[in-house]
PDB file of N, CA and C in Angstrom:
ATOM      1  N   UNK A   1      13.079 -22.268  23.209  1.00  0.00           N
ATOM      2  CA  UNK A   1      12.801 -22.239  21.795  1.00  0.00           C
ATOM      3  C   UNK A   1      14.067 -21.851  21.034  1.00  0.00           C
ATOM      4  N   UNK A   2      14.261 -22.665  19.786  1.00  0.00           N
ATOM      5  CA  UNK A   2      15.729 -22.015  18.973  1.00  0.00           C
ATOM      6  C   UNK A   2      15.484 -21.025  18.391  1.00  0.00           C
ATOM      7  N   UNK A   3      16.456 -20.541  17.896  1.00  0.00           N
ATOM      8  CA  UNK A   3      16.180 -19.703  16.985  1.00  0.00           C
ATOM      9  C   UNK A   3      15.803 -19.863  15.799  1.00  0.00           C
ATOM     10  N   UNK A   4      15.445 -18.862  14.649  1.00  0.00           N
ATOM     11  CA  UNK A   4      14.880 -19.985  13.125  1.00  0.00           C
ATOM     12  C   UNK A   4      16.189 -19.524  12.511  1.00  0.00           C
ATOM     13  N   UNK A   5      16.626 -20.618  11.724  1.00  0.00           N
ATOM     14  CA  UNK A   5      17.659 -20.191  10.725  1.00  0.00           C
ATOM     15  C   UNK A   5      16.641 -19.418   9.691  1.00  0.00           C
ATOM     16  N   UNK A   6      18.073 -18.857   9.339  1.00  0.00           N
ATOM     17  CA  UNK A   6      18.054 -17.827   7.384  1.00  0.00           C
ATOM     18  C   UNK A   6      19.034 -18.063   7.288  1.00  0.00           C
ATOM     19  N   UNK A   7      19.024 -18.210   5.662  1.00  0.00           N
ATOM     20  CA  UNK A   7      19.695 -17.827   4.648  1.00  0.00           C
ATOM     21  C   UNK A   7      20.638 -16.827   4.799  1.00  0.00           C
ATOM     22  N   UNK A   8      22.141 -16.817   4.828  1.00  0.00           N
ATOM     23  CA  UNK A   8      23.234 -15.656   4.595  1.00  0.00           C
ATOM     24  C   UNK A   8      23.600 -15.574   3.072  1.00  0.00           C
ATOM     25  N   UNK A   9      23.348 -14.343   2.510  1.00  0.00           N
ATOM     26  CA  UNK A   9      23.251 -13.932   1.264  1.00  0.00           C
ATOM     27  C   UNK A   9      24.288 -13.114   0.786  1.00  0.00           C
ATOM     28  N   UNK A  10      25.077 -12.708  -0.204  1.00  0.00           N
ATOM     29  CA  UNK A  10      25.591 -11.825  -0.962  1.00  0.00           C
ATOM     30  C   UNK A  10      25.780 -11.318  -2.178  1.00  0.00           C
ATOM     31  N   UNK A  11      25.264 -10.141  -2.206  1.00  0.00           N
ATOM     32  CA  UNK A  11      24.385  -9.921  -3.500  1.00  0.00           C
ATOM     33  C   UNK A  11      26.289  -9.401  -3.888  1.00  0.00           C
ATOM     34  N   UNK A  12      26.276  -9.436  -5.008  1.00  0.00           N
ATOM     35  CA  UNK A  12      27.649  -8.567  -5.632  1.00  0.00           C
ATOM     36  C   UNK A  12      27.019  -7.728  -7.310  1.00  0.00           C
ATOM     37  N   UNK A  13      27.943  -6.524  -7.147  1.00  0.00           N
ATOM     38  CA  UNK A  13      27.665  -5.978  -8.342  1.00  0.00           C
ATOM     39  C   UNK A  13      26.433  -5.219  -8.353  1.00  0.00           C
ATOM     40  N   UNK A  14      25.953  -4.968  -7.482  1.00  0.00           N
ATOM     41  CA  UNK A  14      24.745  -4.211  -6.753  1.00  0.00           C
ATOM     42  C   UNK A  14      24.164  -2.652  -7.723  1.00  0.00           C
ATOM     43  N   UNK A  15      23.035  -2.791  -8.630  1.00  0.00           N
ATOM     44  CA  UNK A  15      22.933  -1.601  -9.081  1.00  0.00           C
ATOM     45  C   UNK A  15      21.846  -0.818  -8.553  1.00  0.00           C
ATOM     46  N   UNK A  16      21.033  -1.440  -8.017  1.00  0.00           N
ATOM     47  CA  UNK A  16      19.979  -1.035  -7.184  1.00  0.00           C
ATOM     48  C   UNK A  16      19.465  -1.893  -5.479  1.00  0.00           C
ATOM     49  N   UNK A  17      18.995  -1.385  -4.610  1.00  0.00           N
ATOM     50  CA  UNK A  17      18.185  -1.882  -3.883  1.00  0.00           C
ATOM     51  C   UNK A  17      17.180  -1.081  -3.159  1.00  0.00           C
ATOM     52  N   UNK A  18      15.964  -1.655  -2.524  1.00  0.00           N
ATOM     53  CA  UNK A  18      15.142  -0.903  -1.698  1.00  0.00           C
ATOM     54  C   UNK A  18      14.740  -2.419  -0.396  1.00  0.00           C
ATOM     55  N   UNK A  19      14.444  -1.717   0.706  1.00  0.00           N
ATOM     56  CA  UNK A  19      14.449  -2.626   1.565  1.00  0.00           C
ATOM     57  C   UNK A  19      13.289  -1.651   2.595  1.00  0.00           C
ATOM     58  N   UNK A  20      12.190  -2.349   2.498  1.00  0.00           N
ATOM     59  CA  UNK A  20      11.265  -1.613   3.597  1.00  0.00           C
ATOM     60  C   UNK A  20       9.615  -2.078   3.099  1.00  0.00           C
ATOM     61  N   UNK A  21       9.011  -1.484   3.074  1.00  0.00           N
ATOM     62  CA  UNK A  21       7.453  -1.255   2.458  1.00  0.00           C
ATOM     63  C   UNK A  21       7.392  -1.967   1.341  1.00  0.00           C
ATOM     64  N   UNK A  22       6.618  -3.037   1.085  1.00  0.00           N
ATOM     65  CA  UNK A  22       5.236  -3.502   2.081  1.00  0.00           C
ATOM     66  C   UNK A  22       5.699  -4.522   2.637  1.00  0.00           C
ATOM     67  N   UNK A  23       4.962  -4.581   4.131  1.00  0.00           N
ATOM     68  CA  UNK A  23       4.941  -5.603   4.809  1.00  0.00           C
ATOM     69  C   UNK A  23       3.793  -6.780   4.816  1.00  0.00           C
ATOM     70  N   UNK A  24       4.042  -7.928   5.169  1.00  0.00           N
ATOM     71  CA  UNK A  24       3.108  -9.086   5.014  1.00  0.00           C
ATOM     72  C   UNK A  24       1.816  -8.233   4.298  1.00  0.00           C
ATOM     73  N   UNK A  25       0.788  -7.488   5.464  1.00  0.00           N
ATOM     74  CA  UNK A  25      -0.231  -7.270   5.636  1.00  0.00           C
ATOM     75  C   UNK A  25      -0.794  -6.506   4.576  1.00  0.00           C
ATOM     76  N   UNK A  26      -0.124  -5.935   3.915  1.00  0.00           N
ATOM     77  CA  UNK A  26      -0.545  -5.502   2.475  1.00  0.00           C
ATOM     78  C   UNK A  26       0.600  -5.792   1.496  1.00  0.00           C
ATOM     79  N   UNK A  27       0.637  -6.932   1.267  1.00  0.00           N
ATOM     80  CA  UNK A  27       1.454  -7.493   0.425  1.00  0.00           C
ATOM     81  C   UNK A  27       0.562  -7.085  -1.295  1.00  0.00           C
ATOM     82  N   UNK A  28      -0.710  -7.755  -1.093  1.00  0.00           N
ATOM     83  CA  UNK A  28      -1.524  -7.495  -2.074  1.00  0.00           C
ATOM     84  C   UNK A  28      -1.053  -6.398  -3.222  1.00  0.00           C
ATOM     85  N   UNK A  29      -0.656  -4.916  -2.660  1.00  0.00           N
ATOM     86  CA  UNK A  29      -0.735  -3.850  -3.519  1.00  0.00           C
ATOM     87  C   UNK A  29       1.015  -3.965  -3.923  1.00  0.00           C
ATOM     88  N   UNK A  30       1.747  -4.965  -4.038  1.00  0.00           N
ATOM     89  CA  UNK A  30       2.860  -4.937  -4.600  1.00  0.00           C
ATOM     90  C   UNK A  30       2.924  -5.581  -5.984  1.00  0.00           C
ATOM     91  N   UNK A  31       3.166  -4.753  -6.474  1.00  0.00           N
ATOM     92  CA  UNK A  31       2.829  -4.467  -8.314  1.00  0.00           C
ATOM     93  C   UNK A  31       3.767  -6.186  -8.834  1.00  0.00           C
ATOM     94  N   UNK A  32       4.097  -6.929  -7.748  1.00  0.00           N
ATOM     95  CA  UNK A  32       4.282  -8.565  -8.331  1.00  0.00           C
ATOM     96  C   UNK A  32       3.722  -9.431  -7.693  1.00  0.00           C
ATOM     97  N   UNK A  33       2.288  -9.163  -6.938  1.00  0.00           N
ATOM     98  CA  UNK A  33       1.726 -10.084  -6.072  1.00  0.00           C
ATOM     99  C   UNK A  33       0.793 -10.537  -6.835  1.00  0.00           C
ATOM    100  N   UNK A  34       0.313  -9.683  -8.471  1.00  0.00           N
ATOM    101  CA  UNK A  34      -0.592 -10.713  -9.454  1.00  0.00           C
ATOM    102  C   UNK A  34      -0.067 -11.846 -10.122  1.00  0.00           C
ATOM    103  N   UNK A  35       1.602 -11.933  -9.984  1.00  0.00           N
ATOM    104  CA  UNK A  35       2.467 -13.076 -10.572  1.00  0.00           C
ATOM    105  C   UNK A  35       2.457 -14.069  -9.864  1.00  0.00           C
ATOM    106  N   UNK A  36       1.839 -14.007  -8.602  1.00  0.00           N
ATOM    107  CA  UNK A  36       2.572 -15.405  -7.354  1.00  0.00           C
ATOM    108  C   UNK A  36       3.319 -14.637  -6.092  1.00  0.00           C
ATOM    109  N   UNK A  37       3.895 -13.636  -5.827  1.00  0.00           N
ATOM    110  CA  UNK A  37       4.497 -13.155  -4.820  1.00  0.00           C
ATOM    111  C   UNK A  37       4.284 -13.233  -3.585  1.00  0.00           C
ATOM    112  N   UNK A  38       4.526 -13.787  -3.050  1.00  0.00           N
ATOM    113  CA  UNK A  38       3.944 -14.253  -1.250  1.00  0.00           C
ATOM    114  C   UNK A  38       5.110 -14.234  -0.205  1.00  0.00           C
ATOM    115  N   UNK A  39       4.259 -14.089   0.791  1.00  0.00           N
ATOM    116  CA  UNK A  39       5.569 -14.020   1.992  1.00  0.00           C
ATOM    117  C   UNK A  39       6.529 -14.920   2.265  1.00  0.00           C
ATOM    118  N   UNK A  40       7.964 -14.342   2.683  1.00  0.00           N
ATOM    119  CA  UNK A  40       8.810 -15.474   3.591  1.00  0.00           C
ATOM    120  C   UNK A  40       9.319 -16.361   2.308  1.00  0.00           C
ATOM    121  N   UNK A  41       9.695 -15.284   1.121  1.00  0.00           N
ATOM    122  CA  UNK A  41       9.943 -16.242  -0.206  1.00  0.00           C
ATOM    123  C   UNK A  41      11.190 -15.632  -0.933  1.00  0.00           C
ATOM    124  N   UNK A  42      12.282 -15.951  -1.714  1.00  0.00           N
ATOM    125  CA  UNK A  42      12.785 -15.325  -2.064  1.00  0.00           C
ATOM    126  C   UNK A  42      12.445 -16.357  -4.057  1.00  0.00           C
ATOM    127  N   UNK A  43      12.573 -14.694  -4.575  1.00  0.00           N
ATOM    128  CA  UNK A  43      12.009 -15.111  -5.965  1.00  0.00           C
ATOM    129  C   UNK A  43      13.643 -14.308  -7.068  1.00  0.00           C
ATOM    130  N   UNK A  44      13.113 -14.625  -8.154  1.00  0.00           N
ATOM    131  CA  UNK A  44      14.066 -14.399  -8.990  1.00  0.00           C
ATOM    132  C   UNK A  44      13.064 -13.846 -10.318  1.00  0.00           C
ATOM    133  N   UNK A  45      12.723 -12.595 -10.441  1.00  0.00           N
ATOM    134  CA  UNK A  45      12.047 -11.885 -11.232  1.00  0.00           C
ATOM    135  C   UNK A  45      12.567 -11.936 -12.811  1.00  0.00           C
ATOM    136  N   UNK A  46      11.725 -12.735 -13.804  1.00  0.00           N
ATOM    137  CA  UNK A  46      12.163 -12.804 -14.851  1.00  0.00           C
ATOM    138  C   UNK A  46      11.112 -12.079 -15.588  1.00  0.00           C
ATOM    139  N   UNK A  47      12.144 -11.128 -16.774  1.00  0.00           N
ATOM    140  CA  UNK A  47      11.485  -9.660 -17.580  1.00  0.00           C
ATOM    141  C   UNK A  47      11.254  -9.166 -16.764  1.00  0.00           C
ATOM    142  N   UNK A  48      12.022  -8.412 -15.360  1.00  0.00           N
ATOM    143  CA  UNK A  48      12.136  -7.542 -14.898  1.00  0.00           C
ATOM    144  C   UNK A  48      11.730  -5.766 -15.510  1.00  0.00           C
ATOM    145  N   UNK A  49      10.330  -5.868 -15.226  1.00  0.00           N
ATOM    146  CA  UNK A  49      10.107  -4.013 -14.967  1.00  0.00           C
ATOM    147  C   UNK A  49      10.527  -3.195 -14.429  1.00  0.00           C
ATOM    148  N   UNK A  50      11.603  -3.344 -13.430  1.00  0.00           N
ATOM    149  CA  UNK A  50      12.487  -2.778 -12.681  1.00  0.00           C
ATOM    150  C   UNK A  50      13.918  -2.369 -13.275  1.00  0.00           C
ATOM    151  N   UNK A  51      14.119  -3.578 -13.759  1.00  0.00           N
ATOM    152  CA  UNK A  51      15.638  -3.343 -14.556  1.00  0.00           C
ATOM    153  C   UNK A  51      15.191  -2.859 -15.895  1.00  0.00           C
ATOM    154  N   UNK A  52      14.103  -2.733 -16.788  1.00  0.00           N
ATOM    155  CA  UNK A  52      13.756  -2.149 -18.091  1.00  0.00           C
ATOM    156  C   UNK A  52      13.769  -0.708 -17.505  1.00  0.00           C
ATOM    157  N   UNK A  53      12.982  -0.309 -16.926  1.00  0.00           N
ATOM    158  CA  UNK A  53      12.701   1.525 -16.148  1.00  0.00           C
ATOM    159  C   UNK A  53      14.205   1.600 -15.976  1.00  0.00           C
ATOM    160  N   UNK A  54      14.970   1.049 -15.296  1.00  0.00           N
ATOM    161  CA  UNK A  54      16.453   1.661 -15.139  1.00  0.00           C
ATOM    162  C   UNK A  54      17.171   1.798 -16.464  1.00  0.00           C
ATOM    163  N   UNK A  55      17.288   0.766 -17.149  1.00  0.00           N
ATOM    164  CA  UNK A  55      17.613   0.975 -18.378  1.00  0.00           C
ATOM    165  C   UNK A  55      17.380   2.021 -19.320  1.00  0.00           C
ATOM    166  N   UNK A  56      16.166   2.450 -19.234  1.00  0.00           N
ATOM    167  CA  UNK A  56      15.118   3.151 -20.005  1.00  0.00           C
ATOM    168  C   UNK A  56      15.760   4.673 -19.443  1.00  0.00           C
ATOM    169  N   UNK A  57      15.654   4.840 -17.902  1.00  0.00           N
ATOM    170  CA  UNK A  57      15.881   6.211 -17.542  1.00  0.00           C
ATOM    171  C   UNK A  57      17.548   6.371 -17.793  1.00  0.00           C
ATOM    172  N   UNK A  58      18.206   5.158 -18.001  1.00  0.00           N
ATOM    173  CA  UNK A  58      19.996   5.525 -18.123  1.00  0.00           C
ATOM    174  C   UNK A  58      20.067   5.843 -19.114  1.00  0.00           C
ATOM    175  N   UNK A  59      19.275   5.833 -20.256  1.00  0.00           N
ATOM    176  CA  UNK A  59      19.271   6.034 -21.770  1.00  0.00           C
ATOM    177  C   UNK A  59      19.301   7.156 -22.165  1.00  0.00           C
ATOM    178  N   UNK A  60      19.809   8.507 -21.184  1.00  0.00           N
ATOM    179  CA  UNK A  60      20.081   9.915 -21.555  1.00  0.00           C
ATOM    180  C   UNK A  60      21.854   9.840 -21.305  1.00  0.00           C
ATOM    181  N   UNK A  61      22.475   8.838 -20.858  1.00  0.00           N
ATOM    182  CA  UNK A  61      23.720   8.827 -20.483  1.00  0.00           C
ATOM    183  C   UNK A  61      24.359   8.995 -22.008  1.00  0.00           C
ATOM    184  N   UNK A  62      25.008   9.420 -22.230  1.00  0.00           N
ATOM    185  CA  UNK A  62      25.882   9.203 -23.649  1.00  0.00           C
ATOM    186  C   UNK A  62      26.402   8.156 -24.104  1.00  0.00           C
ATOM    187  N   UNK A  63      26.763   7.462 -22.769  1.00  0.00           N
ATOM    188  CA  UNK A  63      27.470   5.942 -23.371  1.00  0.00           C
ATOM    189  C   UNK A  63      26.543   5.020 -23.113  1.00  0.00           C
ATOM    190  N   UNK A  64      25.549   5.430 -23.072  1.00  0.00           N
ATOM    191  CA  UNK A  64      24.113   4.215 -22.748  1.00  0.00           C
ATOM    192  C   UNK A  64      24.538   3.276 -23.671  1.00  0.00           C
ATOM    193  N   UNK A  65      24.680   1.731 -23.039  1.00  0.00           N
ATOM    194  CA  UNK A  65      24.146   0.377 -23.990  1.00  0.00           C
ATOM    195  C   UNK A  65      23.696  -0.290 -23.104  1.00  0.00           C
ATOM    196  N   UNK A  66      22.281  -0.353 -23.998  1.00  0.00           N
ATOM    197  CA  UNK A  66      20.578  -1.608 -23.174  1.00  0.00           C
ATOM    198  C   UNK A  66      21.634  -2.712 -22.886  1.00  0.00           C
ATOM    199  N   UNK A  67      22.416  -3.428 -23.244  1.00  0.00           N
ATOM    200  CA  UNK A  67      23.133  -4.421 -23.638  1.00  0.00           C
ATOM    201  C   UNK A  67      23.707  -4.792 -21.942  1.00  0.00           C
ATOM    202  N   UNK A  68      24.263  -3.342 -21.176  1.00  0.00           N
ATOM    203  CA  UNK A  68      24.726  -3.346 -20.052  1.00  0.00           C
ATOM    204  C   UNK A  68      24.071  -4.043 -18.603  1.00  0.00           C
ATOM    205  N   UNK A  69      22.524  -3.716 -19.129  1.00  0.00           N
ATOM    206  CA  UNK A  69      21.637  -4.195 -18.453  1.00  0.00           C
ATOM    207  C   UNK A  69      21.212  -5.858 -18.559  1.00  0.00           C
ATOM    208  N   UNK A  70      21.359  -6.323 -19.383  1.00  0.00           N
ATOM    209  CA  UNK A  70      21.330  -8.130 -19.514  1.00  0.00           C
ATOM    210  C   UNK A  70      22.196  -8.394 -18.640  1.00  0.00           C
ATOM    211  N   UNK A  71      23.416  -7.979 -17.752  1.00  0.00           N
ATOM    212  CA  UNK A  71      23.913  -8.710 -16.552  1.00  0.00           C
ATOM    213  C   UNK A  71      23.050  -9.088 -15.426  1.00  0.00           C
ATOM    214  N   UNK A  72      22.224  -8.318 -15.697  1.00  0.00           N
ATOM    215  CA  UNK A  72      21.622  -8.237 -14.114  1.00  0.00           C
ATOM    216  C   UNK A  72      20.598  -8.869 -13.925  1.00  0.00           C
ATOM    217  N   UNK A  73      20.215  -9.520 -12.564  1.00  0.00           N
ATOM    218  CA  UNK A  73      18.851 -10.191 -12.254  1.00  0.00           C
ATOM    219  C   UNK A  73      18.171  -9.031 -11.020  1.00  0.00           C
ATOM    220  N   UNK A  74      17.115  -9.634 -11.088  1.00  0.00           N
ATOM    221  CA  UNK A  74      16.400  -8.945 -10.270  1.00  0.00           C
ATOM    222  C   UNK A  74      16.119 -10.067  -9.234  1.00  0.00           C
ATOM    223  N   UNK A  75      15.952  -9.732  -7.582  1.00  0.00           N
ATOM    224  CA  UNK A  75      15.926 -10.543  -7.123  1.00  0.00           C
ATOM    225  C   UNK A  75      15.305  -9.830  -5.987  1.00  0.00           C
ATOM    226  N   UNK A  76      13.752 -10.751  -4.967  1.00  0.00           N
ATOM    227  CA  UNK A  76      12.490 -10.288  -4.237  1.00  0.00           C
ATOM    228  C   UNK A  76      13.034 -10.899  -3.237  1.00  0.00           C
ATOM    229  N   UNK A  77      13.141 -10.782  -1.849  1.00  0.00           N
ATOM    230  CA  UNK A  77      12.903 -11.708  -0.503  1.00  0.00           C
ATOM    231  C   UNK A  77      11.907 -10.648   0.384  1.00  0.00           C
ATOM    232  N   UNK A  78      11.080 -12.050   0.414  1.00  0.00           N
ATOM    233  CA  UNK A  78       9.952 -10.997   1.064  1.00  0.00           C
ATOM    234  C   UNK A  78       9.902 -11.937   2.647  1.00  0.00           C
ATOM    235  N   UNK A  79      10.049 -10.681   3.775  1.00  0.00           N
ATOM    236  CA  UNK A  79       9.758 -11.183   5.034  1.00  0.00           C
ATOM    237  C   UNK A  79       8.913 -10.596   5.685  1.00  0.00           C
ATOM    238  N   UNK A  80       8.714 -10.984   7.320  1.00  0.00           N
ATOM    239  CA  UNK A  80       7.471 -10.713   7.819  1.00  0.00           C
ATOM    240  C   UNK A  80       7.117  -9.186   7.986  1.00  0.00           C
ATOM    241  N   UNK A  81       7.846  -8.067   8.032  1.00  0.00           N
ATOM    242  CA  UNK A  81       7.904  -6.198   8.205  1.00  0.00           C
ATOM    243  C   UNK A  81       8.189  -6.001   7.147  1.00  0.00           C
ATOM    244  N   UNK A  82       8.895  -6.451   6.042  1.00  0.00           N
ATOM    245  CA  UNK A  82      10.062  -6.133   5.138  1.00  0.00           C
ATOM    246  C   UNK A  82       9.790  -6.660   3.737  1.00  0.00           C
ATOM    247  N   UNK A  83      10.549  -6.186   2.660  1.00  0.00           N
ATOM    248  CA  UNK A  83      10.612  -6.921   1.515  1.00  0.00           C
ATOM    249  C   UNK A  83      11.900  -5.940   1.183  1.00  0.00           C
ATOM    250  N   UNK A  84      12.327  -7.079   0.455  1.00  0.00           N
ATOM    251  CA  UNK A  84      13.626  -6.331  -0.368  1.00  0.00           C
ATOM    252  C   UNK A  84      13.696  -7.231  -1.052  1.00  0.00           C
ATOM    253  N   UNK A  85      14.279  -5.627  -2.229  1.00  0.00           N
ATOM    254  CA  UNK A  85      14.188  -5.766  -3.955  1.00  0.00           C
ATOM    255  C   UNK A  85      15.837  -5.550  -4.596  1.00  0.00           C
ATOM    256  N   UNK A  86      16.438  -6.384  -4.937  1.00  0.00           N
ATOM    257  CA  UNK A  86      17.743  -5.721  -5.723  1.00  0.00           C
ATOM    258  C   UNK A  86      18.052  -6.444  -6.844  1.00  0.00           C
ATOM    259  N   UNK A  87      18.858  -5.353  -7.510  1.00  0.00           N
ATOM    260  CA  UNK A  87      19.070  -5.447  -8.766  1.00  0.00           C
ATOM    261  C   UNK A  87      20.430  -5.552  -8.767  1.00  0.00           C
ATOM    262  N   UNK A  88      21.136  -7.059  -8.920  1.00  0.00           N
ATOM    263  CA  UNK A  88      22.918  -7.141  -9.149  1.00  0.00           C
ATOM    264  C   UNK A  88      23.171  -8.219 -10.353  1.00  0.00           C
ATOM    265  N   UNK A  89      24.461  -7.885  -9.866  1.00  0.00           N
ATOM    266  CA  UNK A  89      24.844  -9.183 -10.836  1.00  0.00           C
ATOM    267  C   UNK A  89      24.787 -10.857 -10.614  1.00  0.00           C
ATOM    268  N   UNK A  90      24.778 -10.624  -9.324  1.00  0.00           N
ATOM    269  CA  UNK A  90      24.791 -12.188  -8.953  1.00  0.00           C
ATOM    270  C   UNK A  90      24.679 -12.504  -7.115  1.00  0.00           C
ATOM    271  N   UNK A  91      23.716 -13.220  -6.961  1.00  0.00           N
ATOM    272  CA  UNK A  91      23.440 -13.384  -5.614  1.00  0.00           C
ATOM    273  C   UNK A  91      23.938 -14.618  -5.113  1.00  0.00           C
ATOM    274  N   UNK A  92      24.798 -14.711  -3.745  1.00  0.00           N
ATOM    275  CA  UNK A  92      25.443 -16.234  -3.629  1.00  0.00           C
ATOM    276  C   UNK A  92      25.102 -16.342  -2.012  1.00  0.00           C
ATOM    277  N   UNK A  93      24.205 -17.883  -1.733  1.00  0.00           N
ATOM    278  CA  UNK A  93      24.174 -18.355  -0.730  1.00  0.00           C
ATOM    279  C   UNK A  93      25.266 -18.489  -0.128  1.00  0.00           C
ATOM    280  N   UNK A  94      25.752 -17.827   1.577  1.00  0.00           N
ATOM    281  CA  UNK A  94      27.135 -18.077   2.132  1.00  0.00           C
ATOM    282  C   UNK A  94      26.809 -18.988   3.256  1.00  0.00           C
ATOM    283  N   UNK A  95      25.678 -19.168   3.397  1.00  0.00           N
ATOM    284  CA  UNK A  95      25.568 -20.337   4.670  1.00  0.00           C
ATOM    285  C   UNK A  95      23.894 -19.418   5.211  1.00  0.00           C
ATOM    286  N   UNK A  96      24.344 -20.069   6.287  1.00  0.00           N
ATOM    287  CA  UNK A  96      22.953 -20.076   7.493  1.00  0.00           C
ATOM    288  C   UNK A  96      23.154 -18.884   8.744  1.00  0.00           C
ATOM    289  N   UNK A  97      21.840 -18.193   9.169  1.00  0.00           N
ATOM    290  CA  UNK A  97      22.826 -17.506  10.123  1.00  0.00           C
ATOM    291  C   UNK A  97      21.374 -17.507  11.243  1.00  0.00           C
ATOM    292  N   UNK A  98      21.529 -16.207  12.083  1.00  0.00           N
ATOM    293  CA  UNK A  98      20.399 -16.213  13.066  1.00  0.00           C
ATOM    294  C   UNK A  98      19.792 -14.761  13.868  1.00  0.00           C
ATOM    295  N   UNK A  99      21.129 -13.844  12.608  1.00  0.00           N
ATOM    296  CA  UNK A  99      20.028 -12.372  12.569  1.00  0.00           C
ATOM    297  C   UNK A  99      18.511 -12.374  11.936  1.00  0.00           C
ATOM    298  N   UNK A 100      17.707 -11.287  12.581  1.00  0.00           N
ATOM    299  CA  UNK A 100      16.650 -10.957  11.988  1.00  0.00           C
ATOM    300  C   UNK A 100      17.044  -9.682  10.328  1.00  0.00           C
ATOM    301  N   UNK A 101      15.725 -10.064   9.692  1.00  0.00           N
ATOM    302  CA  UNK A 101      15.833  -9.268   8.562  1.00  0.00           C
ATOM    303  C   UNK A 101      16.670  -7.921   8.442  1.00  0.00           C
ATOM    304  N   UNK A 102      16.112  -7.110   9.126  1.00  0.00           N
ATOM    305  CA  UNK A 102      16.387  -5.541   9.526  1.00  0.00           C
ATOM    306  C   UNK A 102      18.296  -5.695   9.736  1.00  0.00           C
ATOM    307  N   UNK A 103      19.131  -6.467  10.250  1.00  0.00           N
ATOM    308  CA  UNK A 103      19.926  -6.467  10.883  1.00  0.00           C
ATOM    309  C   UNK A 103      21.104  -6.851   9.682  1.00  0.00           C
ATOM    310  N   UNK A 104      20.567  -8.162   9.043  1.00  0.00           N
ATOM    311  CA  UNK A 104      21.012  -9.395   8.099  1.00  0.00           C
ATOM    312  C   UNK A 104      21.157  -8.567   6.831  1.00  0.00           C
ATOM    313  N   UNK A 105      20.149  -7.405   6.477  1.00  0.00           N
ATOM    314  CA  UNK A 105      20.674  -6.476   5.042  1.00  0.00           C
ATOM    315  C   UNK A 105      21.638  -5.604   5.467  1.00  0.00           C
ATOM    316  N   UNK A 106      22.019  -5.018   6.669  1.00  0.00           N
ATOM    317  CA  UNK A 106      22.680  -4.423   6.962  1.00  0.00           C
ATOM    318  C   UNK A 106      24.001  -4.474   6.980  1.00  0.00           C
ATOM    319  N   UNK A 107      24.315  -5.328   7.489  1.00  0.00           N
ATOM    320  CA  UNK A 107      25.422  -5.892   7.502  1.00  0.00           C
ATOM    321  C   UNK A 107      26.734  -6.311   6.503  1.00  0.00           C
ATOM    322  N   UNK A 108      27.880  -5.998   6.267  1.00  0.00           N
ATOM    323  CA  UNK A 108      28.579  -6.610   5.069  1.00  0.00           C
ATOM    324  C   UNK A 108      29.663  -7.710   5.878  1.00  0.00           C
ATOM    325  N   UNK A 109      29.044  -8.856   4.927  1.00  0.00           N
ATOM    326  CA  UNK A 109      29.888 -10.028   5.440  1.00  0.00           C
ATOM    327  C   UNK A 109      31.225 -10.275   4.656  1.00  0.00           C
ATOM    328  N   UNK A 110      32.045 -10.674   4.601  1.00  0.00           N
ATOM    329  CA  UNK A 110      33.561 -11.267   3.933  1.00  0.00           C
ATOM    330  C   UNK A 110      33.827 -12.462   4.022  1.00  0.00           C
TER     331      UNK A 110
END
């Protein structure tokens, strides 16, 4: 049997991420699964509630501007243990590869 390809990714400009909980099996209780959110998908979250709350909580900084926050996308890949959520400036397909999830965020490619 081959292996399955993925996607090799690089997020740049990185202001947030989380990578873990929920997996497939309770996908349901992830506060974007009433939008369409389903497994084994990578999405591109538009009006991000994620990047407004960051915004919102940076807004004690002194040099706060909301303005700073329009760079950024929010961006979901949800796999079979895993989901990960980040918040950068820009995400770029680098090719194909044949790590598993857990391994493939880990990693910094060049």
């Amino acid at each position: 049997m081959l292996p399955e390809r993925t996607a090799v990714l690089r997020f740049e400009h990185v202001l947030f991420f989380k990578f873990g909980w929920p997996n497939e099996e309770v996908i349901e209780v992830h506060e974007l699964y009433p939008y369409g959110l389903k497994w084994y998908g990578f999405y591109v979250v538009e009006h991000s509630p994620l990047i407004r709350e960051i915004a919102e909580r940076n807004s004690v900084h002194p040099n706060h501007k909301r303005s700073h926050f329009d760079s950024f996308y929010h961006y979901v890949i949800t796999f079979h243990d895993e989901t990960l959520a980040v918040i950068a400036g820009k995400a770029t397909v680098l090719g194909e590869g044949e790590l598993p999830a857990g391994k493939a965020v880990t990693d910094n490619y060049s």
